[in-house]
Structures are given as C-alpha cells and as structure tokens.
Protein backbone atom coordinates (compact mmCIF):
# COMPACT_ATOMS: atom_id res chain seq x y z
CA UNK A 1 -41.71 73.45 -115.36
CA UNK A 2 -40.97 70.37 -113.15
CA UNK A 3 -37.63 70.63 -111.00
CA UNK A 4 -35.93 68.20 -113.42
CA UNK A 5 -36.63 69.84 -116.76
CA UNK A 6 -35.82 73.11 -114.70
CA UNK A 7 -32.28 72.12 -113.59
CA UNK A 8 -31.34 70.23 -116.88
CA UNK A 9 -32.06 73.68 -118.57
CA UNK A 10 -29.68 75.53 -115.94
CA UNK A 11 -27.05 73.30 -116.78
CA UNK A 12 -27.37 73.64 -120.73
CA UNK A 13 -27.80 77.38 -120.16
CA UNK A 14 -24.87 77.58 -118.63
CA UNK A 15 -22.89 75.56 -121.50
CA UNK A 16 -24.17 78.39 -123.79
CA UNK A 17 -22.99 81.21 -121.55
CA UNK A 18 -19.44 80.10 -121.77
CA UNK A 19 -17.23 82.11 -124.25
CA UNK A 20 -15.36 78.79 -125.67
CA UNK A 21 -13.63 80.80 -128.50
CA UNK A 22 -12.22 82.99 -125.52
CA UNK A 23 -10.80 80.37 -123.75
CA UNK A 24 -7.08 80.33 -123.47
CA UNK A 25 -4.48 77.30 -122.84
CA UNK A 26 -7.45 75.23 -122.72
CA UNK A 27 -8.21 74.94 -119.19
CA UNK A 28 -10.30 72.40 -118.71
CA UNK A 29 -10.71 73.11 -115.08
CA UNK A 30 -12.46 76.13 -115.30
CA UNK A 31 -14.86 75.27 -118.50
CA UNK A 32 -16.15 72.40 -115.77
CA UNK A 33 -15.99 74.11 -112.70
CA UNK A 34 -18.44 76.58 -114.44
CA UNK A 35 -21.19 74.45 -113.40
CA UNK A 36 -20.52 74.90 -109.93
CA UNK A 37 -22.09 76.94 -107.80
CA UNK A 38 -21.03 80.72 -108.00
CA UNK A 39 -18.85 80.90 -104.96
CA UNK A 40 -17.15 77.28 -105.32
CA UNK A 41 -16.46 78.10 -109.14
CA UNK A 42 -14.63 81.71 -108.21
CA UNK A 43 -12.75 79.52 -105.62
CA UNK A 44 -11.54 77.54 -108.25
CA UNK A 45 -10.75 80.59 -110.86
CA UNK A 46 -8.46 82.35 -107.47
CA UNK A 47 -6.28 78.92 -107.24
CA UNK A 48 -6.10 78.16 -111.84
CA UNK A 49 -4.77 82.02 -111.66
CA UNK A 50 -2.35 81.56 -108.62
CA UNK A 51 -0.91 78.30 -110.02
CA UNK A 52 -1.29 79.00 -113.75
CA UNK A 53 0.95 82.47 -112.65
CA UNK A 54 3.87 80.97 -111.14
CA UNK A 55 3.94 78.14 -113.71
CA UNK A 56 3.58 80.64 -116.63
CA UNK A 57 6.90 82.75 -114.80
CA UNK A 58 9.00 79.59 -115.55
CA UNK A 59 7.86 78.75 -119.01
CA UNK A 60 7.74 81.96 -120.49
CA UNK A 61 11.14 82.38 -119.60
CA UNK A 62 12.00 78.55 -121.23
CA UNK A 63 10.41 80.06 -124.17
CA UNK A 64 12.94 82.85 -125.16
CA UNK A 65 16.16 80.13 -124.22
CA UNK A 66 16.14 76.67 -122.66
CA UNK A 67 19.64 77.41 -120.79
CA UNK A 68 18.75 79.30 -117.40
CA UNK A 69 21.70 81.05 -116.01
CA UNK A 70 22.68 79.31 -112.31
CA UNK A 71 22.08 82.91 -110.92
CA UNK A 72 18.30 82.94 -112.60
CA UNK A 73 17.84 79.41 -111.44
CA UNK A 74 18.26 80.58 -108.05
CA UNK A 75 16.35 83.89 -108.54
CA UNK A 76 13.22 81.64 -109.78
CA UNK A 77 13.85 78.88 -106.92
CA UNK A 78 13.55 81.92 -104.35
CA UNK A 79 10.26 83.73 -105.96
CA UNK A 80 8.69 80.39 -105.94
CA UNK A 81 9.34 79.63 -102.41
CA UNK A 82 8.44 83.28 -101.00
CA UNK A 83 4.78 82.65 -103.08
CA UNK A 84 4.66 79.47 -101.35
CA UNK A 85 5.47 80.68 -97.65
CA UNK A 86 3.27 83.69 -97.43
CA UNK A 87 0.05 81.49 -97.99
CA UNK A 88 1.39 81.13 -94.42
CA UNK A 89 0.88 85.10 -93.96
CA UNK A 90 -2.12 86.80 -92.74
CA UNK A 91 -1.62 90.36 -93.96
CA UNK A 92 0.43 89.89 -97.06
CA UNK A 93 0.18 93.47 -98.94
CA UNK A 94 -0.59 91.45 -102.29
CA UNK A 95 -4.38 91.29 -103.45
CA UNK A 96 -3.70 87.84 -105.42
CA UNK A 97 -1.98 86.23 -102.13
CA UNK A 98 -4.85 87.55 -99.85
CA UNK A 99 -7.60 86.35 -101.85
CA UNK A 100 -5.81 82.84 -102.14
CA UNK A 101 -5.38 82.78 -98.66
CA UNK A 102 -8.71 83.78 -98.11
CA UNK A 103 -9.98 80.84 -100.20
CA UNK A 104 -7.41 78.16 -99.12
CA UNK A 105 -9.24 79.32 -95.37
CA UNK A 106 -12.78 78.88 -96.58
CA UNK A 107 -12.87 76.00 -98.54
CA UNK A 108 -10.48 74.22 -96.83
CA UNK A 109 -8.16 73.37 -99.03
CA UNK A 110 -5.30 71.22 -98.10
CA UNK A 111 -2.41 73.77 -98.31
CA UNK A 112 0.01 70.47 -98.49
CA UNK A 113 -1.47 70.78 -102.17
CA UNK A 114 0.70 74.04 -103.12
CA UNK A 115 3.50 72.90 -101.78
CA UNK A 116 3.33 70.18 -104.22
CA UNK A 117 2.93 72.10 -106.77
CA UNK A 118 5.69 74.22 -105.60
CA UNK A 119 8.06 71.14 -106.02
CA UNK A 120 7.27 70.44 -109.12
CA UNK A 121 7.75 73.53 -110.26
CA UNK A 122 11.21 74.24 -108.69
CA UNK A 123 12.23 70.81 -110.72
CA UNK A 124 11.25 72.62 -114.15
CA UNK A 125 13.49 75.89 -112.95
CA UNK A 126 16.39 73.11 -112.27
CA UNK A 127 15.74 70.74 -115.05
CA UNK A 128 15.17 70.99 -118.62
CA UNK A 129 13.03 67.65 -118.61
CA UNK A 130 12.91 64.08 -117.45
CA UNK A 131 15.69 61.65 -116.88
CA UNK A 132 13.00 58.39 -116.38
CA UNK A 133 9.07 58.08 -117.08
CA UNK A 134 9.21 57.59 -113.29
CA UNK A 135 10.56 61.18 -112.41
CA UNK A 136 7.92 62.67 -114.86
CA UNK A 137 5.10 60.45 -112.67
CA UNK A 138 6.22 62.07 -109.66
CA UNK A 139 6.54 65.88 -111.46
CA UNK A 140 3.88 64.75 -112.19
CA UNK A 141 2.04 64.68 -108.48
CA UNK A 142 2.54 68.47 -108.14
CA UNK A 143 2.21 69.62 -111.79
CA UNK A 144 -0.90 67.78 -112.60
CA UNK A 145 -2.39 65.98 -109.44
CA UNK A 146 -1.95 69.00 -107.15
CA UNK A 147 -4.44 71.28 -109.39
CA UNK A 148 -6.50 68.04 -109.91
CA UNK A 149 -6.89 67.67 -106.53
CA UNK A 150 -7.76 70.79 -105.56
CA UNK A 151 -10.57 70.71 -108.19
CA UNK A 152 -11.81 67.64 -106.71
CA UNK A 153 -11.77 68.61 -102.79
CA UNK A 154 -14.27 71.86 -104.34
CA UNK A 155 -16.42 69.09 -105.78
CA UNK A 156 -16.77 67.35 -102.50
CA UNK A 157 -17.02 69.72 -99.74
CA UNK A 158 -20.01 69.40 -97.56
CA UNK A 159 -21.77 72.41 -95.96
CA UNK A 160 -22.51 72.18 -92.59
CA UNK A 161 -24.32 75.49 -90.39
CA UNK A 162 -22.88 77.82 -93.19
CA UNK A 163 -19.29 76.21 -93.35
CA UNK A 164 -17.76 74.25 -95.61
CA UNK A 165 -16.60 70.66 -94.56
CA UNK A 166 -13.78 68.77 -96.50
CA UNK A 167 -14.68 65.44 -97.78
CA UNK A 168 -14.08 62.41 -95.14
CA UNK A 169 -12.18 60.95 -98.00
CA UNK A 170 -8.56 61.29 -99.49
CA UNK A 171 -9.29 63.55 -102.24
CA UNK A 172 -5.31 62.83 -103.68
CA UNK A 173 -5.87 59.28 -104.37
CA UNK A 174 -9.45 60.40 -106.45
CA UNK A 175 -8.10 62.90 -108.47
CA UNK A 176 -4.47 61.03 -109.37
CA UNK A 177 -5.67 58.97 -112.22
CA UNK A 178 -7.65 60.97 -113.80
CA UNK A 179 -4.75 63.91 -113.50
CA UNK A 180 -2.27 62.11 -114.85
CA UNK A 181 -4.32 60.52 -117.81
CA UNK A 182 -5.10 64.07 -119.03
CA UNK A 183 -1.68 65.34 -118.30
CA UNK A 184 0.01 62.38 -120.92
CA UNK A 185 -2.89 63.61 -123.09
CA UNK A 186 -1.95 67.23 -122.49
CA UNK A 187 1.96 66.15 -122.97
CA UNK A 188 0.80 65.16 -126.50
CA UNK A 189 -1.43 67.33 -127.44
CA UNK A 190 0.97 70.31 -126.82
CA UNK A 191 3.93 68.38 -128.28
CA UNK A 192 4.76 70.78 -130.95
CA UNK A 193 3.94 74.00 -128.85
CA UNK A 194 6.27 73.14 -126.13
CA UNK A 195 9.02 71.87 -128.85
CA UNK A 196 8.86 75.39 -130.34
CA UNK A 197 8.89 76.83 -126.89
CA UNK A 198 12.03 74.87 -125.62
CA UNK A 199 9.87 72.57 -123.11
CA UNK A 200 10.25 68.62 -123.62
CA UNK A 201 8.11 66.28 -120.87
CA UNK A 202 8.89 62.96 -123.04
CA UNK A 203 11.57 61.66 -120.76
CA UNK A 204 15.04 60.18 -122.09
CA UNK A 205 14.53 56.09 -120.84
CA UNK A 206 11.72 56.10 -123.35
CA UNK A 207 13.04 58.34 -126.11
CA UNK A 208 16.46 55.95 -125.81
CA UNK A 209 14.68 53.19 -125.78
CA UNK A 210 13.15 54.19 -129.68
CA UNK A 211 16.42 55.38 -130.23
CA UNK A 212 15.18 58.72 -130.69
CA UNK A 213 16.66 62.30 -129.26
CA UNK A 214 15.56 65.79 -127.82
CA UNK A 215 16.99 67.51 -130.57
CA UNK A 216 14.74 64.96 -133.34
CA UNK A 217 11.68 65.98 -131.07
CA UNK A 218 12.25 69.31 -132.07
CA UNK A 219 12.84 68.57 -135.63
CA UNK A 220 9.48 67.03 -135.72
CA UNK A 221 7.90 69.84 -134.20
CA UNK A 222 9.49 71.82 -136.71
CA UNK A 223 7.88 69.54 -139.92
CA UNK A 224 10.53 66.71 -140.06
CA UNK A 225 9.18 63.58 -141.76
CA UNK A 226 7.57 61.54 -139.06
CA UNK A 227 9.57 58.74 -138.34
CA UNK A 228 8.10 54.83 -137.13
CA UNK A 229 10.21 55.38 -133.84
CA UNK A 230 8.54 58.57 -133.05
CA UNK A 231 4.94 56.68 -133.98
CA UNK A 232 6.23 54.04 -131.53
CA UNK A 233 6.81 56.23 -128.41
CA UNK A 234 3.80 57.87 -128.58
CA UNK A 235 1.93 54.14 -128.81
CA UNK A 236 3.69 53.86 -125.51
CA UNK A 237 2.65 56.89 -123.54
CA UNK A 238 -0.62 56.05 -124.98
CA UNK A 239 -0.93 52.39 -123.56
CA UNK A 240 0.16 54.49 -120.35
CA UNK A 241 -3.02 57.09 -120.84
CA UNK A 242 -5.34 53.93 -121.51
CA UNK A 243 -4.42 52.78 -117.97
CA UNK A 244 -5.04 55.93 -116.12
CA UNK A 245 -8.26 56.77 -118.34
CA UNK A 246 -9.56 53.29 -117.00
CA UNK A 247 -8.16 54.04 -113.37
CA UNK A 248 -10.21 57.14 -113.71
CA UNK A 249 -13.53 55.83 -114.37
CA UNK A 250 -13.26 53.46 -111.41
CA UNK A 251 -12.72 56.87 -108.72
CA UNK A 252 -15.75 58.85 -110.57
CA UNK A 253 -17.76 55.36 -109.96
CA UNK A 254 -16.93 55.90 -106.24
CA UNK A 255 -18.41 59.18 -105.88
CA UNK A 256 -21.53 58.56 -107.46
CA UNK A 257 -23.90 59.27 -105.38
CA UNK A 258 -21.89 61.13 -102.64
CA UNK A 259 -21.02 64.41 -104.50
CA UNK A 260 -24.12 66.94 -105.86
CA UNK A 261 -25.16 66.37 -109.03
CA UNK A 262 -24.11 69.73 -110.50
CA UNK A 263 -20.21 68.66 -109.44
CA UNK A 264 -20.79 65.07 -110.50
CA UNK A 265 -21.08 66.23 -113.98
CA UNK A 266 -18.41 68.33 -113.77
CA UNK A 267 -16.27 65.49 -113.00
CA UNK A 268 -17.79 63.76 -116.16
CA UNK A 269 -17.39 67.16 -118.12
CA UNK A 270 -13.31 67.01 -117.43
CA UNK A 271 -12.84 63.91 -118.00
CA UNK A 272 -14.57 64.03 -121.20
CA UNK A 273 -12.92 67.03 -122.41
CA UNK A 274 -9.48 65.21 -122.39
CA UNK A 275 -11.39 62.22 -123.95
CA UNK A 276 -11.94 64.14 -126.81
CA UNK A 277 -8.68 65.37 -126.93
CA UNK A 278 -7.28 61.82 -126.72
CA UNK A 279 -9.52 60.22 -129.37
CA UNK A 280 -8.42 62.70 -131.75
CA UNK A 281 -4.21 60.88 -131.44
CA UNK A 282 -3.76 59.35 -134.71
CA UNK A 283 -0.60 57.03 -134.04
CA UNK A 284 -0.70 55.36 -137.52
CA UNK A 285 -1.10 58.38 -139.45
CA UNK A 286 -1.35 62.05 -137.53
CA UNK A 287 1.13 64.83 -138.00
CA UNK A 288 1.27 65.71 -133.87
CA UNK A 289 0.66 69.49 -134.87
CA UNK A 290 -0.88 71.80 -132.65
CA UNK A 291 -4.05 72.42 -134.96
CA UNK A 292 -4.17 68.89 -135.30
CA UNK A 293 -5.16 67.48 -131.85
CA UNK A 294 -6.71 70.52 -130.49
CA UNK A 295 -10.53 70.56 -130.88
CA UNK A 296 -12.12 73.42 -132.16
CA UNK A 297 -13.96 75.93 -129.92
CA UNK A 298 -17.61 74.42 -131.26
CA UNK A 299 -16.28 71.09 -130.97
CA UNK A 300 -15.59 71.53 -127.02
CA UNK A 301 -18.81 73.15 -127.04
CA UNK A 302 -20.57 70.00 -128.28
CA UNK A 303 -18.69 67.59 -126.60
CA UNK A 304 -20.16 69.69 -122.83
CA UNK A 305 -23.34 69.35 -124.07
CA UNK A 306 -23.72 65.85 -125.21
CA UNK A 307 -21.82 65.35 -121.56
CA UNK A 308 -24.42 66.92 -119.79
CA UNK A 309 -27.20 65.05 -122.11
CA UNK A 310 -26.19 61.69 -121.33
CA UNK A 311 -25.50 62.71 -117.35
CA UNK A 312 -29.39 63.64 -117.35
CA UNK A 313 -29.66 61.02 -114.77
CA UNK A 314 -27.77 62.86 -112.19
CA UNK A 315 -30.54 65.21 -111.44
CA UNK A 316 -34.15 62.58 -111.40
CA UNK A 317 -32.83 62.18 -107.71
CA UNK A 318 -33.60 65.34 -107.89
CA UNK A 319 -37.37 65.71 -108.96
C-alpha cells in the first residue's frame, strides 16, 4: 500500500471510529480535532471540557430562571475569576486545573485566550443578552473566537527537538472569521433550545429594528405562527454569516501549505460542519425548530467523509 492510499485510509478510519450518535451539544471542535494526532487531540478535549464547564455553570442556571439574584451574580462573577487565576497556580489541588495547566504549558497556548473567554462569560452572569449586534461581536471574541483560537494555535504548532513551537503567526486574526460565522450559525441553529432555556443572543438594535421583541422570540420558540419580521431578521444575521463564511475561506487559503495535512483538513472538516448546518436555514419557509436545522448523526457522518474525499489532495505531498 503506497503512503498515499495508506494515510487517506487512516483518515477515513478514523471518521468511522467516531461515535457521532454519542456526540453531545454538537461540538464541532472535537469531531475535527479527532484527526489530530493523539496528544494534540487530548490537548484539545482538556481545554472543550474546561471551557464547556464554566460556560455550562452559567447556563444551566439561566435554564431553571432568567433573573439571577445580585448575590448569585456575584457568587458566579467570583467562581469564574478564581478558575481563571489559578491557571496562574502551580500546585492547584484540582485534577481538571492541573491538567489544563499542564497543557496550556506544553502546547503553548496563549493563556490571554481564557481570559477572554472569562470576559465573556462574566457578561452572560451580568446580562441577560445583547443591547447592539456590536456588543454580541465583541461577546463574541471570548465566547466563540477564544475556543476558535485555541483550536487553531493546536493546528499550527511546530515541533522543534521534542517541543512544541507556537505558530510565527497571529493565530486570533485566523480563527475570528471563521468563529464568528459558525457562532451566528450556532445562534440560529439553537434558537429554539436557548428560547426554552431562557438564553436570547439576537440583540435588541436588530430585533427593534423588525419591530419584533424578546418575549415574541420566545413565543416562536414555543410554536407561534412565524411571522415575515422574524423571517426578516434572520435574512439579516444571515447576510452577516455570508460575510464571515467568505472571510473564512480567505484565512484557510493562507495556511495552505504551512500547517500538516492531517490539521489542514481539520480546518476544512469545521468549517464544513457549520456549512452544513447553515445550508440547512430555510428563511422563506423553515420552522427554526431544533430538529429542524440540526443534521442527523449519519448526516455529520457523511458530510466528514465527503470532506476528507475532496481534501485527498492534502496528502500527494505526501507520497
């Protein structure tokens, strides 16, 4: 078996080991990032479960009642902050913060990153959504881009005399289109979900400006007869996700060639993934349900390998 057909196989081998139908929240991240190498792709599983834990403190708590109490606000703002500071700490007592220590040391990993995230999250404990589009884009830095970037400074680490190098390149302005294209796509894909669970990310300028509410959101979630204005918005935060899918084509163009293949296609895989996701909107004529615009587990399972099919490229340099 020649080194190409050999490789190629890995890759589709792979796609068959994951457990798609086990796969919860849909994170994307981790179905690509399973095509790293071993070590990188645990790297990447210790900082999903570190962010996707604090996040999941705050919006399970959303979920049971909107209204946080000043004293919980304050409670949440502090837990947050005490994560945040003992990445800081060398001998921390917790297993999750050591290990996340322990991979923010070895890969490298910009730990400017977390505190981003940390913002963003300390505006959802004091905020029950956006006042302007422009306050969700810059949530929208440590929400979305934060994770996103941390996934793409794993892709493009070098190894040099058995340590890892990070990439000469700012791995921020890379990973910020194509972050906040699949975070509008995520926004709308999860509409009704985070309706029913008291979260709203449509911000008020544009819901005023289609004369539409929080409180009709939430009747639409809840089955309410679609109306044009609602149809209308979501045109607009699509026109938005067209710019940033485009954006995000340009910064994968940039790295052909620099990155491995292996983590070239995973950049392809997650970009895809939220493609799919995003040609499934129906403006004129979808219901914006949950079932609706999420893709079934075989569908996501397709979609990977027809990625990894027309990526075959990648890996002639390679034969």
């Amino acid at each position: 078996m020649n080194t190409l057909n050999k490789i190629e196989n890995e890759m589709y081998d792979i796609a068959n080991r994951i457990d798609f139908a086990n796969i919860t929240k849909h994170p994307n991240i981790l179905v690509a990032a399973n095509f790293w190498e071993e070590d990188r792709y645990m790297a990447a599983k210790v900082c999903y479960r570190f962010m996707r834990t604090i996040d999941d403190m705050i919006d399970d708590r959303k979920a049971t009642d909107e209204t946080l109490t000043c004293m919980e606000k304050q409670l949440f703002v502090e837990s947050v902050q005490k994560w945040i500071e003992c990445l800081n700490q060398h001998n921390t007592g917790d297993p999750m913060i050591s290990e996340i220590i322990r991979v923010i040391s070895t890969y490298k990993i910009p730990l400017q990153l977390f505190h981003d995230f940390a913002r963003s999250m300390i505006h959802d404990i004091n905020n029950n959504g956006f006042a302007t589009f422009s306050e969700f884009l810059s949530y929208s830095e440590g929400a979305s881009v934060a994770p996103a970037s941390v996934f793409v400074h794993l892709c493009c680490l070098n190894k040099r005399n058995g340590a890892f190098m990070p990439p000469a390149f700012n791995i921020t302005e890379i990973a910020r289109p194509c972050a906040i294209f699949s975070y509008l796509v995520h926004i709308i894909r999860d509409f009704q979900k985070d309706q029913l669970d008291n979260l709203n990310y449509f911000s008020l300028d544009i819901l005023d400006k289609y004369h539409l509410t929080p409180a009709d959101l939430k009747k639409i979630a809840h089955g309410m007869h679609i109306p044009d204005a609602f149809r209308n918005m979501i045109r607009e935060y699509c026109r938005h996700a067209e710019f940033y899918r485009l954006k995000t084509l340009e910064q994968i163009e940039k790295l052909s060639g620099i990155i491995e293949p292996r983590y070239m296609l995973s950049l392809h895989i997650i970009y895809n993934l939220y493609l799919q996701v995003y040609e499934r909107i129906n403006i004129s004529t979808g219901i914006f349900t949950t079932k609706e615009l999420n893709p079934e587990p075989y569908e996501i399972q397709q979609r990977v390998s027809e990625v990894i099919e027309e990526n075959q490229y990648l890996f002639r340099e390679l034969s």
